[in-house]
Protein backbone atom coordinates (compact mmCIF):
# COMPACT_ATOMS: atom_id res chain seq x y z
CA UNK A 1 -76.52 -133.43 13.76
CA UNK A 2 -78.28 -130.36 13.54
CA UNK A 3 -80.71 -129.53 10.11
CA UNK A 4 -82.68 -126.89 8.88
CA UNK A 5 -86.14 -127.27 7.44
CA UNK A 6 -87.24 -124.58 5.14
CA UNK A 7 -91.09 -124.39 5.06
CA UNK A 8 -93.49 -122.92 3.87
CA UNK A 9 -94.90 -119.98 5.70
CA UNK A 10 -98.53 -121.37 6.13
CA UNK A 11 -97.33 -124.57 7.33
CA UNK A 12 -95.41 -122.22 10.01
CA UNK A 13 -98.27 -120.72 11.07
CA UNK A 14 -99.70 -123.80 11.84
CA UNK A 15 -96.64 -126.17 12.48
CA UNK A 16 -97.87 -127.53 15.75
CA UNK A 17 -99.57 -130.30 15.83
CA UNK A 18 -100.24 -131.16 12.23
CA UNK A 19 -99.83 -134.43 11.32
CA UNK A 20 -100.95 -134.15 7.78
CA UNK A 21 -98.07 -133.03 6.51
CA UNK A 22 -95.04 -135.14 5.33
CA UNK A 23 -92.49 -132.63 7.46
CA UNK A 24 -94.20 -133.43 10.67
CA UNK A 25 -93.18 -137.05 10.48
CA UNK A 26 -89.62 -136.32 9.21
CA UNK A 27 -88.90 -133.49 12.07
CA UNK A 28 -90.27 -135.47 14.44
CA UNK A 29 -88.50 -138.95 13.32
CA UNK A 30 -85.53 -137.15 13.07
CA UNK A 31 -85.65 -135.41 16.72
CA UNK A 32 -86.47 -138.88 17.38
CA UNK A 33 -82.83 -140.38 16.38
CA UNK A 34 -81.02 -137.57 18.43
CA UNK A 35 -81.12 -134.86 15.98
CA UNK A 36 -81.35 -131.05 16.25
CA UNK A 37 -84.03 -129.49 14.43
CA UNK A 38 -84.00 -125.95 12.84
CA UNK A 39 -87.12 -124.48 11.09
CA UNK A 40 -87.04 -121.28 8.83
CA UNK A 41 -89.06 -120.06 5.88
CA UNK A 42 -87.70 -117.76 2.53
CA UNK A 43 -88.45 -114.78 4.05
CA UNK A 44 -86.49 -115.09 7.00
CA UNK A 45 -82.83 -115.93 4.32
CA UNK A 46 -80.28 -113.53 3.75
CA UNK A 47 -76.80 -113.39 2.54
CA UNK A 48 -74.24 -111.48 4.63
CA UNK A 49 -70.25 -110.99 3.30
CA UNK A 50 -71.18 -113.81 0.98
CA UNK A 51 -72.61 -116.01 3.60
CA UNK A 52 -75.82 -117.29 3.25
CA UNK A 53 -77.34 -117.02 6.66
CA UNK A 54 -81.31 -117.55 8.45
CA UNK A 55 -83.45 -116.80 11.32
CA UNK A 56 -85.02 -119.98 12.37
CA UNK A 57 -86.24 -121.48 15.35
CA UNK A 58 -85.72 -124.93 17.45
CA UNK A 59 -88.03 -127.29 17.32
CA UNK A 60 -88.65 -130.05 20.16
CA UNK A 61 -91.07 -132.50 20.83
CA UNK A 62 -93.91 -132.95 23.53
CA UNK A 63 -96.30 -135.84 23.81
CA UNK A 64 -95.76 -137.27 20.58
CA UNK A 65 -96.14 -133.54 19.20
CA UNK A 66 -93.13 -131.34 17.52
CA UNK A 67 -94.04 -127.27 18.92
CA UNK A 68 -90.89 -124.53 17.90
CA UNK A 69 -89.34 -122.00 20.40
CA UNK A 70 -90.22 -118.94 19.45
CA UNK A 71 -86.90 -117.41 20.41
CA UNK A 72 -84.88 -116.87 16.73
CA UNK A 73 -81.52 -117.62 16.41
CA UNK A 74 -79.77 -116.66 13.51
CA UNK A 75 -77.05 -119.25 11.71
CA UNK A 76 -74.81 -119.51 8.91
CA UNK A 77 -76.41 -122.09 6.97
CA UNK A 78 -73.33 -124.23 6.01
CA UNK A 79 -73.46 -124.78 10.21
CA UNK A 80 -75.95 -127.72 8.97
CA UNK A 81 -74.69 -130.49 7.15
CA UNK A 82 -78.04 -131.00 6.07
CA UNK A 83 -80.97 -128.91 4.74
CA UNK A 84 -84.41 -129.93 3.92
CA UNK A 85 -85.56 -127.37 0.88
CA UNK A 86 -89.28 -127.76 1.31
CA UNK A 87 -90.81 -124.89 0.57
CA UNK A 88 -94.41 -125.21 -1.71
CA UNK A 89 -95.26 -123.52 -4.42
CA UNK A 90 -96.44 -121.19 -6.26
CA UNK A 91 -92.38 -120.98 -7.92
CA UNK A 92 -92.86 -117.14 -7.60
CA UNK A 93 -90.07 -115.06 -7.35
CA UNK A 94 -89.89 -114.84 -3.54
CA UNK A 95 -89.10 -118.39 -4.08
CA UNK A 96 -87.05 -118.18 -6.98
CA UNK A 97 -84.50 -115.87 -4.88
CA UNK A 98 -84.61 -118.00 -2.21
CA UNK A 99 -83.44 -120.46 -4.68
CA UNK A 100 -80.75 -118.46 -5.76
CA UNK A 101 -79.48 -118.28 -1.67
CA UNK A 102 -78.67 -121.51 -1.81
CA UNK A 103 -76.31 -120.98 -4.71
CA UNK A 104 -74.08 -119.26 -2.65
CA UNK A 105 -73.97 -122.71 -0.06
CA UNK A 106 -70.77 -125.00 -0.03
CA UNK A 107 -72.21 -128.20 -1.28
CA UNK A 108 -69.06 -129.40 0.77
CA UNK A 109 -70.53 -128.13 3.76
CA UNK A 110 -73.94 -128.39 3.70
CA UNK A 111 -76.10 -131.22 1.52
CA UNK A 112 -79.65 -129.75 -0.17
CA UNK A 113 -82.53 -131.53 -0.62
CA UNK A 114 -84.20 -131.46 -3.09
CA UNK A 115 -81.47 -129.84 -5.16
CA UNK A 116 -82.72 -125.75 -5.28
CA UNK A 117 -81.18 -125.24 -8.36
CA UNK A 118 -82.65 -128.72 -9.65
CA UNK A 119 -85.78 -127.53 -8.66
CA UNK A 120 -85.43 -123.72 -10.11
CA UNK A 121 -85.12 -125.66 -13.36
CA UNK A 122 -87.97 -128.23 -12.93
CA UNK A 123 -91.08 -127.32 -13.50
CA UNK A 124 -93.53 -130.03 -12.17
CA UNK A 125 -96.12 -129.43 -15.03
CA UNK A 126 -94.43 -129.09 -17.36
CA UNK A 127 -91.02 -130.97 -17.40
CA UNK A 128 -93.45 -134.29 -17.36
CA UNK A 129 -93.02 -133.49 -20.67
CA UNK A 130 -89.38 -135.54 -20.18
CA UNK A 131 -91.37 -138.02 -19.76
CA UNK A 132 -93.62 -137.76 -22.89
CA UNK A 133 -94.56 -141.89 -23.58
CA UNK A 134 -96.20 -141.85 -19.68
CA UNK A 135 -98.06 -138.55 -20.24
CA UNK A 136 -101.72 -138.04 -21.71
CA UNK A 137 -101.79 -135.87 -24.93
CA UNK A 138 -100.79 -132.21 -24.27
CA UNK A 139 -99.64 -129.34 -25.24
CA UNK A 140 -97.72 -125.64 -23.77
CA UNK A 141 -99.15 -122.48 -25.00
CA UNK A 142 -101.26 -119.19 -24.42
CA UNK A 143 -102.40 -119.14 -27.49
CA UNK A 144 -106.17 -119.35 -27.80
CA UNK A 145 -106.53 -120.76 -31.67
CA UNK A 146 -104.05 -123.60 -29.99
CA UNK A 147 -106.33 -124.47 -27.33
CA UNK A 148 -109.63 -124.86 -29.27
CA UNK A 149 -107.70 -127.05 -31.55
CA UNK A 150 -107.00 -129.00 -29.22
CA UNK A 151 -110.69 -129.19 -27.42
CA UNK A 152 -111.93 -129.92 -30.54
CA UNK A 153 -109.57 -133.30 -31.24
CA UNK A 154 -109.92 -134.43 -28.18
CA UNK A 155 -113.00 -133.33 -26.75
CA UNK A 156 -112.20 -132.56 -23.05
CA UNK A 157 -109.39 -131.00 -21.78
CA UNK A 158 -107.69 -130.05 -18.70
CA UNK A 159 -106.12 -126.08 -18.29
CA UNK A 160 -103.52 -126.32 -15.69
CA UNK A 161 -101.32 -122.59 -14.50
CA UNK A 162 -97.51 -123.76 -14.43
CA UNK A 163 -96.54 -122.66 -11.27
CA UNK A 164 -99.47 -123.72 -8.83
CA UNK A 165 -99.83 -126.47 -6.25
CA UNK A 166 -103.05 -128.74 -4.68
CA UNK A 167 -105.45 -128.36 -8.01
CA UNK A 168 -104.76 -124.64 -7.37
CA UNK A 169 -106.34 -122.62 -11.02
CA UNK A 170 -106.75 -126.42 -12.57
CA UNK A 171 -110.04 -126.46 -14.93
CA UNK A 172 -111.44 -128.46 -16.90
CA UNK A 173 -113.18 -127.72 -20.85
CA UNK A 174 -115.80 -129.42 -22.76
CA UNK A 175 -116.39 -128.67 -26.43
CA UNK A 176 -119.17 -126.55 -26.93
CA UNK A 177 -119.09 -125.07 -23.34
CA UNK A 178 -120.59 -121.64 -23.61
CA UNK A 179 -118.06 -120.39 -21.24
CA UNK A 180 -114.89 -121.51 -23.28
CA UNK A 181 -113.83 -118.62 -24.48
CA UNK A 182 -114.00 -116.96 -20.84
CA UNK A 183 -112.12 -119.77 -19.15
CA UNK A 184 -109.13 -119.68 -21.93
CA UNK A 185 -108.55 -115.58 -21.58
CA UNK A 186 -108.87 -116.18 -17.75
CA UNK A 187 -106.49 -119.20 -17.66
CA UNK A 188 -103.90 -117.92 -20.01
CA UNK A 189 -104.19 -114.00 -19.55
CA UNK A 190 -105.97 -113.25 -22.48
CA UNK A 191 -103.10 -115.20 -24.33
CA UNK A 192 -100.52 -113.74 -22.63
CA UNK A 193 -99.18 -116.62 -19.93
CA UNK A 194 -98.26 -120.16 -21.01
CA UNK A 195 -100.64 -123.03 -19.89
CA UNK A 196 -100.14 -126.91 -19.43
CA UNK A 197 -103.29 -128.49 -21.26
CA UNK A 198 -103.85 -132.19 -21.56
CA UNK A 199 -106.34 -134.40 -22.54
CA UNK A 200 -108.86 -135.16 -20.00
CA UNK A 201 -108.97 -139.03 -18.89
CA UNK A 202 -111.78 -140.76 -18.16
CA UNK A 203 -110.52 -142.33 -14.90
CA UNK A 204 -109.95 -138.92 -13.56
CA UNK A 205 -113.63 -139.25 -11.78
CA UNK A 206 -111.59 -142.34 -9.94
CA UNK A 207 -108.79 -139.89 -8.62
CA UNK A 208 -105.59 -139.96 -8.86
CA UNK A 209 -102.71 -142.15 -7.67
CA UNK A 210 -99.63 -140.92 -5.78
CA UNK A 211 -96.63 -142.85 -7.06
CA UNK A 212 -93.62 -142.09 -4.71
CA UNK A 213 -89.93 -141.66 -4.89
CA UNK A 214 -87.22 -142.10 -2.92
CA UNK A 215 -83.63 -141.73 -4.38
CA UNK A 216 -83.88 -144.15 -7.12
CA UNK A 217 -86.67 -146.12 -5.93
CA UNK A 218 -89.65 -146.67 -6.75
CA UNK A 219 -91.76 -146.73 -3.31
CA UNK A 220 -93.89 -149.61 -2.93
CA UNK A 221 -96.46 -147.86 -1.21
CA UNK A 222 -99.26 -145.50 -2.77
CA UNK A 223 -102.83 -143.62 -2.40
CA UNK A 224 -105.73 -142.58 -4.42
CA UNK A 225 -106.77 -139.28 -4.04
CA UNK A 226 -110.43 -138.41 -4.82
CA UNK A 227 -112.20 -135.74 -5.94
CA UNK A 228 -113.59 -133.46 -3.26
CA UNK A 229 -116.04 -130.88 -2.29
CA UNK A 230 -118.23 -131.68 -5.78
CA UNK A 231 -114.56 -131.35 -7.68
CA UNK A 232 -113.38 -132.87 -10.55
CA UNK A 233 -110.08 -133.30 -8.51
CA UNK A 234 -108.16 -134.12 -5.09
CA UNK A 235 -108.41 -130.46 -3.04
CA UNK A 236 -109.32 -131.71 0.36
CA UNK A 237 -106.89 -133.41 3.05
CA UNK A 238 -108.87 -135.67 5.27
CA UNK A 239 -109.00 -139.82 5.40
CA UNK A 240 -112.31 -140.18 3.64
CA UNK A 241 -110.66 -138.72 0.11
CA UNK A 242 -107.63 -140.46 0.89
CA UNK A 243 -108.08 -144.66 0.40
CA UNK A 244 -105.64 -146.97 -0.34
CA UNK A 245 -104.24 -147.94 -4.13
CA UNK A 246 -101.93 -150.55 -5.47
CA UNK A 247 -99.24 -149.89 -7.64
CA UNK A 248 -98.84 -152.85 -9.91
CA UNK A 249 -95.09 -154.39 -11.03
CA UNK A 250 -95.60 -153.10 -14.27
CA UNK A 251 -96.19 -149.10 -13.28
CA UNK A 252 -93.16 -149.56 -10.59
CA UNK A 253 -90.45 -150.84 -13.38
CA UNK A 254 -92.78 -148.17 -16.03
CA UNK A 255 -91.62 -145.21 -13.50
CA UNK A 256 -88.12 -146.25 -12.40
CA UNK A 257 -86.76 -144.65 -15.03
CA UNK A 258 -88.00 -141.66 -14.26
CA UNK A 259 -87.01 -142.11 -10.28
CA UNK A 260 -83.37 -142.44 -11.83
CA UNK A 261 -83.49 -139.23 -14.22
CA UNK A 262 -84.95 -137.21 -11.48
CA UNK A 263 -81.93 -138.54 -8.76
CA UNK A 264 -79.09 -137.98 -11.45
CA UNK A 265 -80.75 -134.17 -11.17
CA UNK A 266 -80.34 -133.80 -7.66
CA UNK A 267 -84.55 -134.64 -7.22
CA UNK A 268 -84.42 -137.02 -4.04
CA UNK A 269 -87.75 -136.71 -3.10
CA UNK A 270 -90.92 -137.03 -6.06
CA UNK A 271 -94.37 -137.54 -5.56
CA UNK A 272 -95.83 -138.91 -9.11
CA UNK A 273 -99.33 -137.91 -9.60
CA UNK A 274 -100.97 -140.44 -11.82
CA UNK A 275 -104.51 -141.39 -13.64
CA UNK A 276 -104.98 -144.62 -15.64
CA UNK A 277 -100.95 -145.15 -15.91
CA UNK A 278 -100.48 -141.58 -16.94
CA UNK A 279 -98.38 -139.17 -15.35
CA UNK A 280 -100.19 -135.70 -15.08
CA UNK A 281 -98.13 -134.31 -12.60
CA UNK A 282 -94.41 -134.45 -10.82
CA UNK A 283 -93.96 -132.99 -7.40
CA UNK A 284 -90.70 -131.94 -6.83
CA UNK A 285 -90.90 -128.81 -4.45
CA UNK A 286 -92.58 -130.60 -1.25
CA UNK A 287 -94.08 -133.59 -2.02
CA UNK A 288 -96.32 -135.08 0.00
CA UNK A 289 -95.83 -138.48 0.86
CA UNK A 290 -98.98 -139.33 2.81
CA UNK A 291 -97.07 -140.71 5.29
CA UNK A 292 -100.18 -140.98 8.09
CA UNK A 293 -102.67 -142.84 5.86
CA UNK A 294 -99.67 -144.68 4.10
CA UNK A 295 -98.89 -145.62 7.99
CA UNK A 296 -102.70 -146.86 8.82
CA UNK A 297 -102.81 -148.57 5.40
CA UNK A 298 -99.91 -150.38 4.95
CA UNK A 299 -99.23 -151.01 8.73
CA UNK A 300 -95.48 -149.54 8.39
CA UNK A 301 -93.44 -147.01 9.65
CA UNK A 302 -92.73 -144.94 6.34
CA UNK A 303 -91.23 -141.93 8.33
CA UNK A 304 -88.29 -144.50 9.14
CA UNK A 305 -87.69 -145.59 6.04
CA UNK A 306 -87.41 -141.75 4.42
CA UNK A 307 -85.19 -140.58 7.57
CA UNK A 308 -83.22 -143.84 7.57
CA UNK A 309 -82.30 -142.46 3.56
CA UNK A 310 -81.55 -138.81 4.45
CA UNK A 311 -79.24 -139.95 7.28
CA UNK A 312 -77.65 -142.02 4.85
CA UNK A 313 -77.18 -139.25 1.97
CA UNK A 314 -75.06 -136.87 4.42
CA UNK A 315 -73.20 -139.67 5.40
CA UNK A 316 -72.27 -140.28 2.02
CA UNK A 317 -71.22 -136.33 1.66
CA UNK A 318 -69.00 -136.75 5.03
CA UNK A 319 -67.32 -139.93 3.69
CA UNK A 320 -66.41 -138.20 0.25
CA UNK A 321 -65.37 -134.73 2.09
């Protein structure tokens, strides 16, 4: 079968050899079991007599590694019955059109995931909000009287931009902070651009958890992420900020629901981010799923488990074609 991985453009530039990221063990799994890989990005889309259509490249792999011919080829998209949407954010609107590319694909043809359109209308700060009973107290504005209303019930708070990704903008704000009224014009544009703000938890100092999805499921395997570089938060990839966590019966049957809601939506793949049984997060656009440390700390092959679902998804499209 051949399938098309859209990326994101800095993971192109440094595709080779990268091991951190969840595509690398999906491409390469996937070459693994016979299949033909395709890699593209949003700026290399297009639409031609109402075909959607990309440049994109092969990729192959050598000594354990997956390297891309640097030769484009251009294809009709619906030539793949499968395409892996897996671009990261920020949801600007270079990605928003690329979104809007994929309307114009026969879902007959060619299965999506995640869903483009799902994710056009997902926001992963703030459609937690879905969710409200698992989140910590928050609130959506840009309004500045809002904010300090909020600092001052609860203390501490988190300022989060909607449309960022890896603790990309995120701040945090104590009461009484001589900066506050500099980080709230900043953050929200002097009042002018919405902001997620929650309560800051305690537990945050721990890290956070990544709770993942997969279809329906609730994966049994998760990480903590700690804070890095003198952070209050997870910025930095490497093994000695990622350890491993436990995710307890009662947050796996607490976040099934949510695993179902976001699969009815066309959301295949989540990555939950989670402090002290809260959600603060949903990754929907590329989530990572940690799959080398999960590897090393579980002692499994996770990569199988996520390509042994994908294969089965398009099989389920051919059967109902």
């Amino acid at each position: 079968m051949d399938i098309l991985f859209l990326i994101d453009r800095v993971e192109l530039k440094y595709f080779e050899f990268n091991n951190l990221v969840t595509n690398f063990w999906i491409i390469r799994e996937l070459i693994r079991n016979n299949n033909n890989v395709f890699i593209t990005t949003i700026d290399k889309l297009g639409i031609s007599g109402e075909k959607p259509y990309s440049h994109c490249f092969s990729v192959f792999e050598k000594h354990g590694n997956i390297l891309y011919d640097r030769q484009e080829i251009k294809r009709d998209i619906e030539t793949f019955p499968l395409v892996m949407f897996r671009n990261d954010p920020p949801v600007d609107m270079d990605y928003i059109n690329a979104t809007y590319i994929f309307d114009f694909v026969d879902r007959n043809k060619t299965l999506v995931m995640n869903e483009p359109c799902a994710i056009r209308d997902f926001n992963e700060k703030l459609h937690a909000m879905l969710f409200p009973e698992l989140m910590p107290e928050h609130i959506v504005t840009s309004s500045k009287k809002d904010i300090l209303e909020f600092i001052d019930t609860y203390g501490e708070i988190v300022l989060k931009p909607l449309n960022k990704c890896f603790g990309a903008g995120v701040m945090t704000l104590k009461k009484g902070d001589k900066n506050t009224a500099v980080i709230i014009n900043s953050m929200t544009n002097n009042g002018t651009t919405l902001v997620m703000v929650q309560k800051y938890l305690e537990k945050a100092k721990f890290g956070d958890k990544r709770v993942l999805f997969l279809g329906d499921e609730v994966l049994p395997y998760c990480v903590r992420k700690l804070p890095s570089n003198d952070d209050f938060k997870f910025n930095e990839h490497c093994d000695s900020n990622i350890v491993k966590a436990v995710l307890t019966e009662e947050e796996a049957q607490k976040f099934k629901p949510v695993a179902e809601k976001l699969n009815e939506m066309g959301i295949f793949m989540t990555g939950l981010d989670v402090i002290d049984g809260k959600i603060i997060e949903i990754n929907v656009t590329s989530p990572c799923y940690f799959i080398k440390e999960i590897n090393h700390h579980f002692g499994v092959e996770l990569e199988k488990q996520i390509t042994d679902y994908i294969l089965s998804k398009v099989k389920s499209l051919v059967r109902a074609v």
